[in-house]
C-alpha atoms as a PDB file:
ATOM      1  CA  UNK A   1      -4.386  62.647  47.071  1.00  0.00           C
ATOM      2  CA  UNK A   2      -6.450  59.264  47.211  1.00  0.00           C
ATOM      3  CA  UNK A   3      -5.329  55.873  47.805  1.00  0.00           C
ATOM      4  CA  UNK A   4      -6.410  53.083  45.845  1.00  0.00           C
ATOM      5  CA  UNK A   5      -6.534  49.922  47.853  1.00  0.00           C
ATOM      6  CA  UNK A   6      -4.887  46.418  46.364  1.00  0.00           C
ATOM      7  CA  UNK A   7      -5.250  43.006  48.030  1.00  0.00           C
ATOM      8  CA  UNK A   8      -0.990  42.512  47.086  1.00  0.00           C
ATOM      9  CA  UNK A   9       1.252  44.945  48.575  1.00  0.00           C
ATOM     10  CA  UNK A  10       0.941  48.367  50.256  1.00  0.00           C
ATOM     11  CA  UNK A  11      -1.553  50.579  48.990  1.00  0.00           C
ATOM     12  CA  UNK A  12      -0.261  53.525  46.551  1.00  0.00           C
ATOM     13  CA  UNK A  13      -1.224  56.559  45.346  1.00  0.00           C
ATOM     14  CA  UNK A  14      -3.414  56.819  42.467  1.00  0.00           C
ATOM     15  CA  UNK A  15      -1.754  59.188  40.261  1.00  0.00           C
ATOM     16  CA  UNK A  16       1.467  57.251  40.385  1.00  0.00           C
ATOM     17  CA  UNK A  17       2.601  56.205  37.061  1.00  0.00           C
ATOM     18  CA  UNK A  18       2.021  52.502  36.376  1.00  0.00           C
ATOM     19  CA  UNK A  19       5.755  51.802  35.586  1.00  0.00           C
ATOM     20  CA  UNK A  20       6.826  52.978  39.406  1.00  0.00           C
ATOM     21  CA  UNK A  21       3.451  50.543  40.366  1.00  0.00           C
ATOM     22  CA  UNK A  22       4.372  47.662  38.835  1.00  0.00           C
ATOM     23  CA  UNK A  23       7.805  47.999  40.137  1.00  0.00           C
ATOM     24  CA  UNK A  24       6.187  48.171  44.102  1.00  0.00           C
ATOM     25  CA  UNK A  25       4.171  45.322  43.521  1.00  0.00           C
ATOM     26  CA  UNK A  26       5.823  42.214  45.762  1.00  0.00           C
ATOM     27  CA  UNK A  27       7.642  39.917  43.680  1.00  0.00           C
ATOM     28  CA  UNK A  28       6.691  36.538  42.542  1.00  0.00           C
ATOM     29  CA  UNK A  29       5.753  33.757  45.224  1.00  0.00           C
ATOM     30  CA  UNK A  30       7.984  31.774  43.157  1.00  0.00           C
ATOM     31  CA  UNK A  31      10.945  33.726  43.266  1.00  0.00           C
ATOM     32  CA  UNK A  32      11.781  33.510  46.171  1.00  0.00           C
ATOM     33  CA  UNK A  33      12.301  29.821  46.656  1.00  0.00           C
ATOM     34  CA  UNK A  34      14.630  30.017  44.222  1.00  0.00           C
ATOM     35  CA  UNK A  35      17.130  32.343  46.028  1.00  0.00           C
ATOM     36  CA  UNK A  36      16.648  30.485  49.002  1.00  0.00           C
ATOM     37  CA  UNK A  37      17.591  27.724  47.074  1.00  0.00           C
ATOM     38  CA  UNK A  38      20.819  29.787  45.414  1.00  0.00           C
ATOM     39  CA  UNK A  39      21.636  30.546  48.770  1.00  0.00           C
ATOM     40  CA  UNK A  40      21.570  27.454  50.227  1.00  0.00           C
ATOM     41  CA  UNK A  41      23.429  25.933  47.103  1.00  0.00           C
ATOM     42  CA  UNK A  42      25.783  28.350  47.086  1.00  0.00           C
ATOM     43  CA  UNK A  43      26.599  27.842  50.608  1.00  0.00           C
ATOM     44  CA  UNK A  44      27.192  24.373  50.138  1.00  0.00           C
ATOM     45  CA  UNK A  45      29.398  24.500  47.546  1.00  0.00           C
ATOM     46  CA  UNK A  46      31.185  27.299  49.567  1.00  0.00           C
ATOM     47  CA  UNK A  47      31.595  25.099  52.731  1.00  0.00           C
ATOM     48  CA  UNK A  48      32.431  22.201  50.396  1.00  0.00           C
ATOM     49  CA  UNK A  49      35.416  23.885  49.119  1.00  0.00           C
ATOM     50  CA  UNK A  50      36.329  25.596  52.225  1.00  0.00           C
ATOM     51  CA  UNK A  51      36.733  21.787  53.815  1.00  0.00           C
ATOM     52  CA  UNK A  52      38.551  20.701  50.362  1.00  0.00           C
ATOM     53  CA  UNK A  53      41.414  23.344  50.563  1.00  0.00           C
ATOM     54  CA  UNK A  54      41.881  23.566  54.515  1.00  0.00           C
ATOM     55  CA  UNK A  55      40.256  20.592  56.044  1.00  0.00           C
ATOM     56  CA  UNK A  56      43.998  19.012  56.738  1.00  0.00           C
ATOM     57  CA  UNK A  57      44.416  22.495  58.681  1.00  0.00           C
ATOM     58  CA  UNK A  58      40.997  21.808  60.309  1.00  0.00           C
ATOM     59  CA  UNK A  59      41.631  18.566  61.597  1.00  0.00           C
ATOM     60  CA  UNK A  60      44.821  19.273  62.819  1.00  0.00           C
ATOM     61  CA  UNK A  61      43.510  22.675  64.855  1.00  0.00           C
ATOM     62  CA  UNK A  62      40.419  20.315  66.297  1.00  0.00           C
ATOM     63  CA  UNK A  63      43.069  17.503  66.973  1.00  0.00           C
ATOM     64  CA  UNK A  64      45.354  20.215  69.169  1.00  0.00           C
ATOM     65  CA  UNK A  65      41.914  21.794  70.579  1.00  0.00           C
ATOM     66  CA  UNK A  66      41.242  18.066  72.073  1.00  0.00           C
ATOM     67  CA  UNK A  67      44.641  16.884  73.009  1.00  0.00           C
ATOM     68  CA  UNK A  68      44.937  20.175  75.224  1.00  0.00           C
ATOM     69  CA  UNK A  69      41.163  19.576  76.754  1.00  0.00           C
ATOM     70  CA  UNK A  70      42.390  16.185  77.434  1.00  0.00           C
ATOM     71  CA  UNK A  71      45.409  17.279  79.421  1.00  0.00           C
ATOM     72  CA  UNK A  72      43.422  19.883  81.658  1.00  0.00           C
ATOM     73  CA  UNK A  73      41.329  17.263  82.817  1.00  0.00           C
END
């Protein structure tokens, strides 16, 4: 079987249907700056509403963490 050589990607086999080729080929350099951008979004928004809903509880746990470093010393 031969291998046909491509500057993007791994090199594939030369008889393999151009469908299954396309599909190897890396994806587009824009691409992924927009999941890392999703992600980061969507991480944001997740911490955002994690703080919203239990940031009372939060403060209050950090609060106790304190007060009981502050009597041990």
């Amino acid at each position: 079987m031969s291998w046909l050589r491509s500057t993007e990607g791994p090199p594939r086999p030369a008889a393999m249907p151009a469908a299954i080729a396309t599909a190897c080929l890396p994806a587009a350099a824009g691409q992924g700056i927009v999941e890392y951008g999703l992600i980061l979004s969507l991480s944001a928004l997740f911490a955002l509403v994690v703080l919203v809903f239990f940031g009372g509880t939060l403060s209050a746990v950090l609060q106790a963490v304190g007060n009981a470093i502050d009597a041990a010393t």
